[in-house]
Protein backbone atom coordinates (compact mmCIF):
# COMPACT_ATOMS: atom_id res chain seq x y z
CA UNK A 1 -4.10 -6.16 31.56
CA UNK A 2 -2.44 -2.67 30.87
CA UNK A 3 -4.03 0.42 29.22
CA UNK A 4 -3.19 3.01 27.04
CA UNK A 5 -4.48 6.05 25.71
CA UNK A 6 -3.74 5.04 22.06
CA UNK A 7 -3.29 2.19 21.16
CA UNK A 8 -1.63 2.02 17.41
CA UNK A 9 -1.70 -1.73 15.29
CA UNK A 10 1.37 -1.88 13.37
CA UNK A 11 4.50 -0.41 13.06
CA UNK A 12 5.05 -0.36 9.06
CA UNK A 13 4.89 2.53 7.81
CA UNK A 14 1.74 4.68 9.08
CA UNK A 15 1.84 3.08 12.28
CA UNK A 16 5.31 4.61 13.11
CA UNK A 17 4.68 7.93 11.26
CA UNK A 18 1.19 7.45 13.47
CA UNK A 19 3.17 7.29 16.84
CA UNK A 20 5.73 9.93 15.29
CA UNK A 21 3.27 12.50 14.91
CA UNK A 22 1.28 11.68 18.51
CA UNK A 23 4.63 12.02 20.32
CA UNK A 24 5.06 15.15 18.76
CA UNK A 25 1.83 16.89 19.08
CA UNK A 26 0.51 14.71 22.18
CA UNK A 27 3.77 14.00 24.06
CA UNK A 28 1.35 13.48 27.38
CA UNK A 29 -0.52 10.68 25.64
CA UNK A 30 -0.29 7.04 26.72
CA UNK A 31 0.40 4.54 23.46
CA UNK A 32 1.57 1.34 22.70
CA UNK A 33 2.34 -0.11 18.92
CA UNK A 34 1.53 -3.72 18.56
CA UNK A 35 3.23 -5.79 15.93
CA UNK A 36 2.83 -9.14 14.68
CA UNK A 37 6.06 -9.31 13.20
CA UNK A 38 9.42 -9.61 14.36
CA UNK A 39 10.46 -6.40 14.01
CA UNK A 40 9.43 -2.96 12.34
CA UNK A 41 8.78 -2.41 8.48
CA UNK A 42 5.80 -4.30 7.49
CA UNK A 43 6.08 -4.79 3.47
CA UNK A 44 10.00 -3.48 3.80
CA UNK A 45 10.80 -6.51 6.69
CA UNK A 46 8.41 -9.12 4.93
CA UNK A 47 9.88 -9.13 0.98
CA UNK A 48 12.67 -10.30 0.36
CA UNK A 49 12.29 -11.34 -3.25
CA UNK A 50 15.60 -10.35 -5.29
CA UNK A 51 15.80 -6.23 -6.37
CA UNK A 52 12.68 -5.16 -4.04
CA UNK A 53 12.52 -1.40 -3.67
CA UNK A 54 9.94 1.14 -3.65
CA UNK A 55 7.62 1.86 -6.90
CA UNK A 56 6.94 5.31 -5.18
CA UNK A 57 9.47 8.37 -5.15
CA UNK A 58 10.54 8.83 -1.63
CA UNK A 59 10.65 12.65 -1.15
CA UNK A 60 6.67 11.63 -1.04
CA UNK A 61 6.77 8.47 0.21
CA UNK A 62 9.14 9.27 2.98
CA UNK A 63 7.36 11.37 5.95
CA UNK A 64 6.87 14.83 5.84
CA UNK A 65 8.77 15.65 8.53
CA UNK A 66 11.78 13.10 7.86
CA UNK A 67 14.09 14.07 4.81
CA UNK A 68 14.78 11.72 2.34
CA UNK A 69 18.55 12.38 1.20
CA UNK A 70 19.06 9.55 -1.53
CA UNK A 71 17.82 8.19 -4.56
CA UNK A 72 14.04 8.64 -5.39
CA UNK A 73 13.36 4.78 -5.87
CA UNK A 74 14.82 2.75 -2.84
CA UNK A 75 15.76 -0.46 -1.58
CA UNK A 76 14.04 -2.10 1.42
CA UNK A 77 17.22 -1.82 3.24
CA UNK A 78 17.36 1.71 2.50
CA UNK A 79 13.65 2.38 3.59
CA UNK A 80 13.94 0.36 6.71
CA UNK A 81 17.80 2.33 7.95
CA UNK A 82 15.19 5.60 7.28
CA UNK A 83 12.19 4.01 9.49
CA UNK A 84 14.70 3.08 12.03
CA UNK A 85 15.92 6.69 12.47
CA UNK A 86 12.38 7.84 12.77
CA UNK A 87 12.24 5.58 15.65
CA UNK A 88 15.63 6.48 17.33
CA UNK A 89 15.15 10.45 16.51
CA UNK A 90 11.21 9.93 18.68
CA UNK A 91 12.21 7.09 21.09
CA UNK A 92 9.85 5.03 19.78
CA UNK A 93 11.62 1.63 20.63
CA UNK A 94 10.32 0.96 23.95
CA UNK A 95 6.55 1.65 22.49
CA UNK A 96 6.67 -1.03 19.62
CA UNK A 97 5.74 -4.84 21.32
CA UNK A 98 6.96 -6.97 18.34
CA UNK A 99 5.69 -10.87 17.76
CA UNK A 100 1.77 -9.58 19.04
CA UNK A 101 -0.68 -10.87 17.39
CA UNK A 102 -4.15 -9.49 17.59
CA UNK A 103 -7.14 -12.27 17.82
CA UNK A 104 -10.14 -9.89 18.39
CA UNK A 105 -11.03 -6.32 19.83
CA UNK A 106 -13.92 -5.16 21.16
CA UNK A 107 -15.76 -1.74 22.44
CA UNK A 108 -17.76 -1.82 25.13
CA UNK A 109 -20.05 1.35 25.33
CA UNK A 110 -20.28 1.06 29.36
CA UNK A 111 -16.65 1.70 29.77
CA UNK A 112 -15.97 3.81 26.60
CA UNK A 113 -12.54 1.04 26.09
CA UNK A 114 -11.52 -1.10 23.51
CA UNK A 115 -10.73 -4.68 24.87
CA UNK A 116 -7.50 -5.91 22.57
CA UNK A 117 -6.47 -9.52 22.81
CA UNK A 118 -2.82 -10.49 21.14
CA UNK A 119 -0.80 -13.51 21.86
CA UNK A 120 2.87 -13.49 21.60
CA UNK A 121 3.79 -15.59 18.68
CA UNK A 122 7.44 -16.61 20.30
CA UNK A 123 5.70 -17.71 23.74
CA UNK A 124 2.29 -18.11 23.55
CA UNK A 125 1.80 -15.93 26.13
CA UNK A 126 -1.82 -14.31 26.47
CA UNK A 127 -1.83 -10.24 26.69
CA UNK A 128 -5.07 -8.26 27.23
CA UNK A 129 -4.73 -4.53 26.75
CA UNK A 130 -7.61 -1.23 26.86
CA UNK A 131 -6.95 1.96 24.88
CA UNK A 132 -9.26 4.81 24.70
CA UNK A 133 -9.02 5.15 21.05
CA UNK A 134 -7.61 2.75 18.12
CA UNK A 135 -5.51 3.30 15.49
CA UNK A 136 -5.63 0.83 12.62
CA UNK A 137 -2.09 0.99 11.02
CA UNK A 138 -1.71 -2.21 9.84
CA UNK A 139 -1.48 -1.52 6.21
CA UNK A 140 -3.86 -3.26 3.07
CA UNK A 141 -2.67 -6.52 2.54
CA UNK A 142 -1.69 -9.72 4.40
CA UNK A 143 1.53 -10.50 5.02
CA UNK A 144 1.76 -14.02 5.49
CA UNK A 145 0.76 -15.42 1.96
CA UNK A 146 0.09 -13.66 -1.33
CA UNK A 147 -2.53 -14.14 -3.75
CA UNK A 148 -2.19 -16.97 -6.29
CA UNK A 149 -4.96 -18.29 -8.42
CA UNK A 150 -5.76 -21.86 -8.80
CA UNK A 151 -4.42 -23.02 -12.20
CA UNK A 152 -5.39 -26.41 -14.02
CA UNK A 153 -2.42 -28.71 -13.43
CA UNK A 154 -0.66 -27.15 -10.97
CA UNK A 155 0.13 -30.26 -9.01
CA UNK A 156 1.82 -31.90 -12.08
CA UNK A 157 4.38 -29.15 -12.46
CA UNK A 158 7.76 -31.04 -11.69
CA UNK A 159 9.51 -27.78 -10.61
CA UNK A 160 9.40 -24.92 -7.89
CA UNK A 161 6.32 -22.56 -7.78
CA UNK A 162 7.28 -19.45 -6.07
CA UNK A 163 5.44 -15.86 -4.74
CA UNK A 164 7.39 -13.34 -4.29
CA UNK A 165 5.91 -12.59 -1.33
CA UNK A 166 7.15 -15.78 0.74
CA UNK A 167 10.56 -15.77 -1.63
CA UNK A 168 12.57 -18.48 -0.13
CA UNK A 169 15.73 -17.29 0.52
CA UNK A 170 17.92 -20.45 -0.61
CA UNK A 171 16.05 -20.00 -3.99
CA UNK A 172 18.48 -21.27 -6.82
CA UNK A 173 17.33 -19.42 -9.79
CA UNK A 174 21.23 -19.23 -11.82
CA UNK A 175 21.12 -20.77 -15.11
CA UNK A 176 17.27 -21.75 -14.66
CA UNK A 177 14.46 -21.31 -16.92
CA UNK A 178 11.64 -19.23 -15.73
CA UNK A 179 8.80 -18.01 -15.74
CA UNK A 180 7.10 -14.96 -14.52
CA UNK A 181 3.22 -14.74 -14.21
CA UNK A 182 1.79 -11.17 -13.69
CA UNK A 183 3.30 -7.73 -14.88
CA UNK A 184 2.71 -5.62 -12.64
CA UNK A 185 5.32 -3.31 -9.85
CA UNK A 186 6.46 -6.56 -8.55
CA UNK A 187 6.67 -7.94 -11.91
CA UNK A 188 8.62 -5.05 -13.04
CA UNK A 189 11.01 -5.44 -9.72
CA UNK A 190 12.05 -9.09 -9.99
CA UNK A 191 12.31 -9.83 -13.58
CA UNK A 192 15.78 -7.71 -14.20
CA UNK A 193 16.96 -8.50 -10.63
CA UNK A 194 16.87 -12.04 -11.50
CA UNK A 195 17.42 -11.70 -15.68
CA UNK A 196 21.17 -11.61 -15.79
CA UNK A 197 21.80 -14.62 -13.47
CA UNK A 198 18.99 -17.03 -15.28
CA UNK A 199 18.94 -18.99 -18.75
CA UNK A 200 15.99 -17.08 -19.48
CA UNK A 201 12.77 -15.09 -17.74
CA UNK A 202 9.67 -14.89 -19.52
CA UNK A 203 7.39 -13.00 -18.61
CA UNK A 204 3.35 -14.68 -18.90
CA UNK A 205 0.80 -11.36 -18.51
CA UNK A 206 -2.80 -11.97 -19.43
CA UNK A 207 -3.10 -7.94 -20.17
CA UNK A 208 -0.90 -5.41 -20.52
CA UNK A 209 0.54 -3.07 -17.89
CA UNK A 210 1.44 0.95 -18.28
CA UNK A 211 5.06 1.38 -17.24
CA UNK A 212 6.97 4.71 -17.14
CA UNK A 213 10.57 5.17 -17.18
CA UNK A 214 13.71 7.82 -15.87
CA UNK A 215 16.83 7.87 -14.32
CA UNK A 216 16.77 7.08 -10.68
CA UNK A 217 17.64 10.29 -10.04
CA UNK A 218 15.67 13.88 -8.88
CA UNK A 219 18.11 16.61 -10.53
CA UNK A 220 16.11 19.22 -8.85
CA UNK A 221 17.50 17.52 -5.47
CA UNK A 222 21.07 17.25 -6.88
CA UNK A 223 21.15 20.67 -7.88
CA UNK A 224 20.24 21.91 -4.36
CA UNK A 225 22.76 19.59 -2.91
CA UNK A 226 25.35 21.80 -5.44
CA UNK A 227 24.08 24.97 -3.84
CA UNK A 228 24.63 23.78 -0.11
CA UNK A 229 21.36 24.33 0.56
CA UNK A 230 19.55 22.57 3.84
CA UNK A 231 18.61 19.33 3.52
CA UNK A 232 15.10 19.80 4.94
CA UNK A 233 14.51 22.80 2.69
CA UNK A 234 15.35 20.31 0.03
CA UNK A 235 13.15 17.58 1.13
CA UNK A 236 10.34 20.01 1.02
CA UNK A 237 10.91 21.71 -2.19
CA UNK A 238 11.38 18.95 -4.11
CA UNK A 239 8.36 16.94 -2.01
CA UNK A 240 6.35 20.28 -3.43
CA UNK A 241 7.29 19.98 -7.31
CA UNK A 242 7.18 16.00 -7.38
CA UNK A 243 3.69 16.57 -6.21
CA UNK A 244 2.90 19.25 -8.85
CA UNK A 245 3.98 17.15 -11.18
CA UNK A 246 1.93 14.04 -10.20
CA UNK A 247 -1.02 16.15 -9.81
CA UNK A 248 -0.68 17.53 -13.55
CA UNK A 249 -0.01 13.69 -15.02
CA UNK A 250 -2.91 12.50 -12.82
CA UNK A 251 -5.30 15.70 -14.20
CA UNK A 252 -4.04 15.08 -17.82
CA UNK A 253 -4.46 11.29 -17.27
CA UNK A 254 -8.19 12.39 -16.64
CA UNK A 255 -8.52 14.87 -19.19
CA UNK A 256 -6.77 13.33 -22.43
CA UNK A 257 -5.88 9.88 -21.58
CA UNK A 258 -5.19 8.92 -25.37
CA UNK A 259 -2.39 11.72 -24.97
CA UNK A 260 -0.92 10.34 -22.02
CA UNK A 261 -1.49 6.34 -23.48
CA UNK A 262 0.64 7.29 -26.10
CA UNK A 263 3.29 9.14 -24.35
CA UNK A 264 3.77 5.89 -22.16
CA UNK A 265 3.91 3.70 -25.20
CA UNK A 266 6.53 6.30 -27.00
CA UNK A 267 8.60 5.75 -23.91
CA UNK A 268 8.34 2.40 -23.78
CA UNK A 269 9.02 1.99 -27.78
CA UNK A 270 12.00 4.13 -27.55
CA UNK A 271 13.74 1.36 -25.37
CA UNK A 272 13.17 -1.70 -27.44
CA UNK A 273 14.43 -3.00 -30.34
CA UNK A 274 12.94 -1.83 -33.51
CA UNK A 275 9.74 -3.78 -35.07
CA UNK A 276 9.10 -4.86 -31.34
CA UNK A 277 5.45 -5.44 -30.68
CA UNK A 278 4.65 -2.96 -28.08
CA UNK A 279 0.94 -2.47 -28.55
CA UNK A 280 0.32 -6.20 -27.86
CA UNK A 281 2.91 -6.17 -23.79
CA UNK A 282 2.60 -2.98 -23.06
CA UNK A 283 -0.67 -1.79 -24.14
CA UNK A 284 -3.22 -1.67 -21.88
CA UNK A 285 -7.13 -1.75 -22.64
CA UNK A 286 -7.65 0.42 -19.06
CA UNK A 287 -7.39 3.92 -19.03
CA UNK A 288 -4.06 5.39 -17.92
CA UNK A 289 -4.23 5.46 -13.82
CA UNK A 290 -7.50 3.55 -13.48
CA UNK A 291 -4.40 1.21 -12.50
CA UNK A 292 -1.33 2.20 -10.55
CA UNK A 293 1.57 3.13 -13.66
CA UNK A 294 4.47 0.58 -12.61
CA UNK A 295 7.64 2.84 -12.68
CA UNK A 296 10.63 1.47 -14.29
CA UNK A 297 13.85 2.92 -12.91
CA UNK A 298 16.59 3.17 -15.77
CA UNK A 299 14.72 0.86 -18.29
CA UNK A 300 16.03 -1.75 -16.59
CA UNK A 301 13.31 -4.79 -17.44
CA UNK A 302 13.06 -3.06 -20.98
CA UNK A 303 17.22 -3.43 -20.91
CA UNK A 304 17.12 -6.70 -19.88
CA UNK A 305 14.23 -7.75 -23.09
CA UNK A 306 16.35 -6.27 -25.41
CA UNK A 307 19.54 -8.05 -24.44
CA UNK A 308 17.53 -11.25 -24.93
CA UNK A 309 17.44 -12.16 -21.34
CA UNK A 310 13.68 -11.70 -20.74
CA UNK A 311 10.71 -12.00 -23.52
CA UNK A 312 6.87 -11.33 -23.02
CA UNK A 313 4.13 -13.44 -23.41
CA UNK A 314 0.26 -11.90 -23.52
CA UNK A 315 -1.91 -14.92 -23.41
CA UNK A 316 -3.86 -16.91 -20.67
CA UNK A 317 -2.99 -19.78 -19.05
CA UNK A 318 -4.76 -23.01 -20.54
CA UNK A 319 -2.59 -25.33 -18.15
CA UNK A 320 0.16 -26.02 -16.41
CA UNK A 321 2.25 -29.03 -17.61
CA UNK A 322 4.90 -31.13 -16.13
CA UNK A 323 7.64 -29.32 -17.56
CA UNK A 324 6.04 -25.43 -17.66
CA UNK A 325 2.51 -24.24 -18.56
CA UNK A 326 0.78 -24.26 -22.09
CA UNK A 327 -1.22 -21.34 -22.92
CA UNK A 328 -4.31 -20.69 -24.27
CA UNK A 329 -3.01 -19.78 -27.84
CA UNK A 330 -1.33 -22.71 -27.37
CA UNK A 331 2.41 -21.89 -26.63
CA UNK A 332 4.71 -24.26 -24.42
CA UNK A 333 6.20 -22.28 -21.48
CA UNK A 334 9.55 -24.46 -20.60
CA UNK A 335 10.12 -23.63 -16.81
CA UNK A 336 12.51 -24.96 -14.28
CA UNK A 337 11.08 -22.28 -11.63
CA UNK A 338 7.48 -20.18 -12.33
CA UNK A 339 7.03 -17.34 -10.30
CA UNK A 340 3.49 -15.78 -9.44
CA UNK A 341 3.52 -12.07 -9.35
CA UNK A 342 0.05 -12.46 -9.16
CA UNK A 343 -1.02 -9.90 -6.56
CA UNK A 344 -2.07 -10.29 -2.99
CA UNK A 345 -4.74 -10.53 -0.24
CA UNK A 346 -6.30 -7.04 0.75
CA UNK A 347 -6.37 -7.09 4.75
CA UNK A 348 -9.49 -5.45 6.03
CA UNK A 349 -8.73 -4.17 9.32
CA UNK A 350 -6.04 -6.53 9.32
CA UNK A 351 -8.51 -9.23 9.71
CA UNK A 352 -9.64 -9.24 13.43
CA UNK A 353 -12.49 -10.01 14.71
CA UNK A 354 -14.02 -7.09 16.14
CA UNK A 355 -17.20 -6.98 18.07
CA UNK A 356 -18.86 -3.40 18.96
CA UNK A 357 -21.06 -3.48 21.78
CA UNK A 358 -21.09 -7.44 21.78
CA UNK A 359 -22.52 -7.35 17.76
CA UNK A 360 -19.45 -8.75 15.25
CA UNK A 361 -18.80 -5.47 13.09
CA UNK A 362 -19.61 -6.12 9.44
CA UNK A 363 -17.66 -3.02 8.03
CA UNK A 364 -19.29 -3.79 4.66
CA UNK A 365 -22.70 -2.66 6.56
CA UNK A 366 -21.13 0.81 7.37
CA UNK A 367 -20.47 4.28 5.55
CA UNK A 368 -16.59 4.98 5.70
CA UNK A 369 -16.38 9.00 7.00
CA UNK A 370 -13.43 10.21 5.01
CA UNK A 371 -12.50 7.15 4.27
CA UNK A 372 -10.50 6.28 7.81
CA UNK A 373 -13.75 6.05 10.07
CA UNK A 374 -16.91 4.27 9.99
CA UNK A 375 -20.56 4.64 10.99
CA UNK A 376 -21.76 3.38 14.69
CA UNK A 377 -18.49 2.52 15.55
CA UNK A 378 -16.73 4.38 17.97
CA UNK A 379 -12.86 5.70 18.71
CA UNK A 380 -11.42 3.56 15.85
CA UNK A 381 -9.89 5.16 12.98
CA UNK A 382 -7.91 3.49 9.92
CA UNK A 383 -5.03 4.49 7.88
CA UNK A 384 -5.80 3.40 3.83
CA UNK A 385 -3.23 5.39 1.73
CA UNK A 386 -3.66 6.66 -1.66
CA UNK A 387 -3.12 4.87 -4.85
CA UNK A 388 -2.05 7.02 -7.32
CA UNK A 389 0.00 8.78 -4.85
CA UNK A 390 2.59 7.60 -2.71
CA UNK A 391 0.69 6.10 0.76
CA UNK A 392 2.88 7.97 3.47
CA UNK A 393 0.97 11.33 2.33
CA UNK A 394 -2.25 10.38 4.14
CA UNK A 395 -0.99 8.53 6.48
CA UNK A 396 0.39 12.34 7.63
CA UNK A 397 -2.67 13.84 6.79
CA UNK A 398 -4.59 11.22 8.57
CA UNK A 399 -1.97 11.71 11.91
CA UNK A 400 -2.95 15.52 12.11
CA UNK A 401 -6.68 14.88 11.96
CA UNK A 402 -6.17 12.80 14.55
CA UNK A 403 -4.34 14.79 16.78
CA UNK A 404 -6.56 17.57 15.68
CA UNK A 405 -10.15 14.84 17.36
CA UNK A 406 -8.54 13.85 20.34
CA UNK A 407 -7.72 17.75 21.38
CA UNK A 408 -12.02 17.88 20.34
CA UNK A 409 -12.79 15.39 22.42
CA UNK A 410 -10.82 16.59 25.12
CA UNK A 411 -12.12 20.20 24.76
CA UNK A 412 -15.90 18.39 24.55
CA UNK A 413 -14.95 16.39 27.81
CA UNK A 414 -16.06 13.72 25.36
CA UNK A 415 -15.19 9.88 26.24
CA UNK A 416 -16.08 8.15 22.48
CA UNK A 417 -16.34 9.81 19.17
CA UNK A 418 -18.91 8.26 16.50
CA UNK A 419 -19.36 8.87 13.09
CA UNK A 420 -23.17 9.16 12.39
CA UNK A 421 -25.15 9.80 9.29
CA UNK A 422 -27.04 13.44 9.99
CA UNK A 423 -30.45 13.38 8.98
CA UNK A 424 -30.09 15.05 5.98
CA UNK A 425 -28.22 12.34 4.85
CA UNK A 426 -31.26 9.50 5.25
CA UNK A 427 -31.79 9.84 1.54
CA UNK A 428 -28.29 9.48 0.65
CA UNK A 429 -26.91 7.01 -1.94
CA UNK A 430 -24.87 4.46 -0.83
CA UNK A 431 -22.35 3.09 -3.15
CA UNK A 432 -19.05 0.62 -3.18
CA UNK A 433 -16.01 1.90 -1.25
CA UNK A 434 -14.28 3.19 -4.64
CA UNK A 435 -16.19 3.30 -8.18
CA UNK A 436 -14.72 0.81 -10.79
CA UNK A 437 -14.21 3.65 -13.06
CA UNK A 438 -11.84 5.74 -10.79
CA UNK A 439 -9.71 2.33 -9.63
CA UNK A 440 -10.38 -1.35 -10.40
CA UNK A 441 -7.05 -3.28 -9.66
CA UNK A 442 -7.90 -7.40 -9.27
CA UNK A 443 -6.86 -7.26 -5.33
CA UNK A 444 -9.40 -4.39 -4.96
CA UNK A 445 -12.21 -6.08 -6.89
CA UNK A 446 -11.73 -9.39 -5.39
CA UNK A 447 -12.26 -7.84 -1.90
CA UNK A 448 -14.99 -5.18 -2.26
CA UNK A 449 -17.47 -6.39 -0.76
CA UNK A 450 -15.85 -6.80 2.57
CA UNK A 451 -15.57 -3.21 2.11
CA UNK A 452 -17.19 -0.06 3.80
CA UNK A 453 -19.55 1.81 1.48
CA UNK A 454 -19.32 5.54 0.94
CA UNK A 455 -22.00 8.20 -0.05
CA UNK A 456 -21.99 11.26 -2.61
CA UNK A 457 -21.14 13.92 -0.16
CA UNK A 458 -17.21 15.14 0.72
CA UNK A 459 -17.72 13.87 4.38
CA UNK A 460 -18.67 9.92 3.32
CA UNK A 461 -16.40 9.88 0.53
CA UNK A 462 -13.69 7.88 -0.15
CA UNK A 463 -11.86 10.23 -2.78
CA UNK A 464 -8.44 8.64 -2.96
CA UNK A 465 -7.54 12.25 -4.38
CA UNK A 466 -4.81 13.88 -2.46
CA UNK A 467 -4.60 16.46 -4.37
CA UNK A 468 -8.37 17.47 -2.97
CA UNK A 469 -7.27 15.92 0.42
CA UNK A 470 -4.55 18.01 0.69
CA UNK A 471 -6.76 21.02 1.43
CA UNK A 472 -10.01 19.37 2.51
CA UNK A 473 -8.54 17.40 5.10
CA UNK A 474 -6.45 20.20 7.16
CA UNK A 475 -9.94 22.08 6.70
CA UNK A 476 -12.44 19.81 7.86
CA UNK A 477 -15.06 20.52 10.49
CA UNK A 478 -14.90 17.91 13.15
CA UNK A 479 -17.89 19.93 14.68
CA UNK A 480 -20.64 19.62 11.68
CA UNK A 481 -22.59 17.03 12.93
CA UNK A 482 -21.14 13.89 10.97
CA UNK A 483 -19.09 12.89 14.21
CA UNK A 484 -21.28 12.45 17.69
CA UNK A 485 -19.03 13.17 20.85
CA UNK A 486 -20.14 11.71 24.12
């Protein structure tokens, strides 16, 4: 058994921004990252489909504190080199415990620990750990299998069904026939990646998507680079106006969304071949953002439609056949290879079983606080990014309210820290953890109800706003009453 002061579950992402930012502010602190994979990245180690890169800038979805000094969009390889010289620049690498897998944790209220049980998945070895506080880093979906629906005839198909999220890496897709189900980021990723080298990709959506298109390029960065200035300078200036930006597409969105609808159909129109019907692909019955806009560096997929390479199909699926799938309007799909870009599992807590005081924890009984804690249960905190930003924003914000409850507790002489509902919120309306009218992706509706609720007041909200988190966040009063220290 060893213990730690912090102990941090994953090390994608938030998890090594998370031990980043505690080395930094909290260099005395004790911490461990456990990882069930084989090495550091999470969804950067674990895809490998062809062309997978980021769908979020990187001078936001990069940290704060690490500048991002190449093209917005990104490659995995490119994201991973960065996360690895996070982890060299902190010393990180003797921290991180890779091939962990976590079974169950539990708090016990005698001792003020959590219990952690992993397993090493190369030996089989049993580990047992305690940590004063827990930090859930483990990111929203699983990793081992994505989500694919159960389709009539599936079993007669004759040739390879494939998600992108366990590509096989032998895959032989050149000169194939294919088909693509699903049109969203990943959709967007894999289709020209693979276009050129196939007979043909068709693309099978059952709705429409919103994508957006640009050069793979920030000019505001480039132009800096011109001038000499600092790299870091740069990182932050053009972190600042990228933000500004987002926040006044994300306001208009709200505001006139028939406006923005049609300026992402005009750009979108203006890259296909004339008399192409763009209101039936790429016109969506949602609301621009009540979905995450797919970004489309260069017009490549739109490129690769107009060169004949790739076509779209908007129907359902009636069945799949021996030799493809027939749809409901009853079109025959040839495919030698279909390809389900279908989504994927949300993780909730990364699926262990935890146990608080010897009761399982039902999150789905408990009021998130902020949105990263929950009601009754103690010292356990978890990273959820934002949507319609890039998910590395909050995981910083998150880090410094962190940093920020520990020094509390220590100040308090305080061994736990519990979010509680005050009594003046007894009366308080509980509702789901986000409102189908702000955000209703499938993976998000499929899994609500394994969900924490929220209330109606800033403290048991779940905004998903950064633009409001930005400021309320930094300002929040640890002290008001919604947190019990012991």
């Amino acid at each position: 058994m060893e213990h730690f002061d912090v102990l941090i579950v994953g090390a994608g992402i938030s998890g090594i921004g998370a031990a980043y930012h505690l080395t930094q502010g909290m260099p005395e602190r004790s911490f461990v990252i456990l990882e069930a994979l084989e090495d550091f990245g999470g969804t950067w180690l674990t895809h490998k489909y062809p062309g997978v890169r980021s769908d979020s800038d990187l001078y936001t979805f990069g940290y704060r504190f690490k500048p991002w000094t190449s093209a917005p969009i990104a490659t995995a390889g490119e994201i991973l080199k960065y996360m690895g010289e996070v982890i060299d620049d902190a010393g990180l690498a003797p921290h991180i415990r890779y091939h962990h897998h976590i079974s169950d944790a539990s708090w016990d209220g005698t001792t003020n620990l959590w219990t952690v049980h992993a397993t090493n998945t190369q030996t089989g070895e049993a580990f047992t750990f305690t940590t004063n506080f827990l930090w859930m880093c483990q990111g929203y979906y699983q990793h081992a299998k994505g989500y694919t629906p159960e389709w009539p005839g599936m079993d007669r198909f004759q040739g390879q069904i494939v998600h992108p999220q366990n590509w096989p890496t032998d895959l032989d897709y050149a000169g194939k026939k294919i088909v693509c189900i699903g049109s969203g980021a990943t959709a967007a990723t894999v289709v020209p990646a693979i276009a050129g080298d196939a007979a043909h990709v068709t693309v099978l959506q059952r709705s429409p998507t919103y994508f957006w298109t640009g050069r793979n390029v920030n000019e505001l960065a480039d132009t800096l680079r011109e001038l000499q200035i600092d790299e870091t300078w740069i990182h932050e200036i053009v972190r600042r106006k990228v933000l500004f930006d987002q926040g006044a597409l994300t306001q208009l969105a709200l505001d006139e969304p028939e406006l923005v609808r049609q300026a992402l159909m005009d750009g979108v129109k203006a890259l296909l071949p004339e008399g192409y019907d763009v209101e039936q692909h790429f016109g969506p019955k949602y609301r621009p953002w009540q979905q995450r806009l797919a970004f489309v560096p260069d017009g490549d997929l739109f490129a690769g439609i107009s060169a004949g390479k790739a076509s779209m199909v908007t129907d359902e699926i009636e069945t799949f056949t021996e030799t493809g799938i027939r749809t409901k309007g009853g079109e025959d799909l040839e495919a030698d290879i279909i390809i389900t870009a279908t989504g994927f599992n949300l993780s909730v807590l990364g699926d262990i079983a935890f146990t608080v005081n010897g009761e399982p924890l039902d999150l789905s009984k408990t009021i998130t606080y902020r949105g990263m804690m929950f009601t009754d249960v103690p010292n356990l905190l978890w990273v959820f990014g934002y949507f319609r930003a890039s998910w590395t924003l909050r995981a910083d914000l998150i880090s410094d309210l962190v940093l920020r409850l520990l020094q509390l507790m220590d100040d308090k002489g305080a061994a736990r820290v519990t979010p509680r509902l005050r009594p003046e919120d007894a009366d308080m309306p509980t509702l789901e953890w986000i409102s189908d009218d702000n955000f209703n992706p499938n993976y998000l509706k499929r899994s609500m109800h394994l969900l924490p609720k929220r209330g109606d007041r800033p403290e048991w909200m779940h905004t998903q706003d950064y633009w409001l988190e930005k400021e309320s966040l930094p300002a929040a009063d640890l002290d008001d009453g919604c947190l019990v220290f012991e």
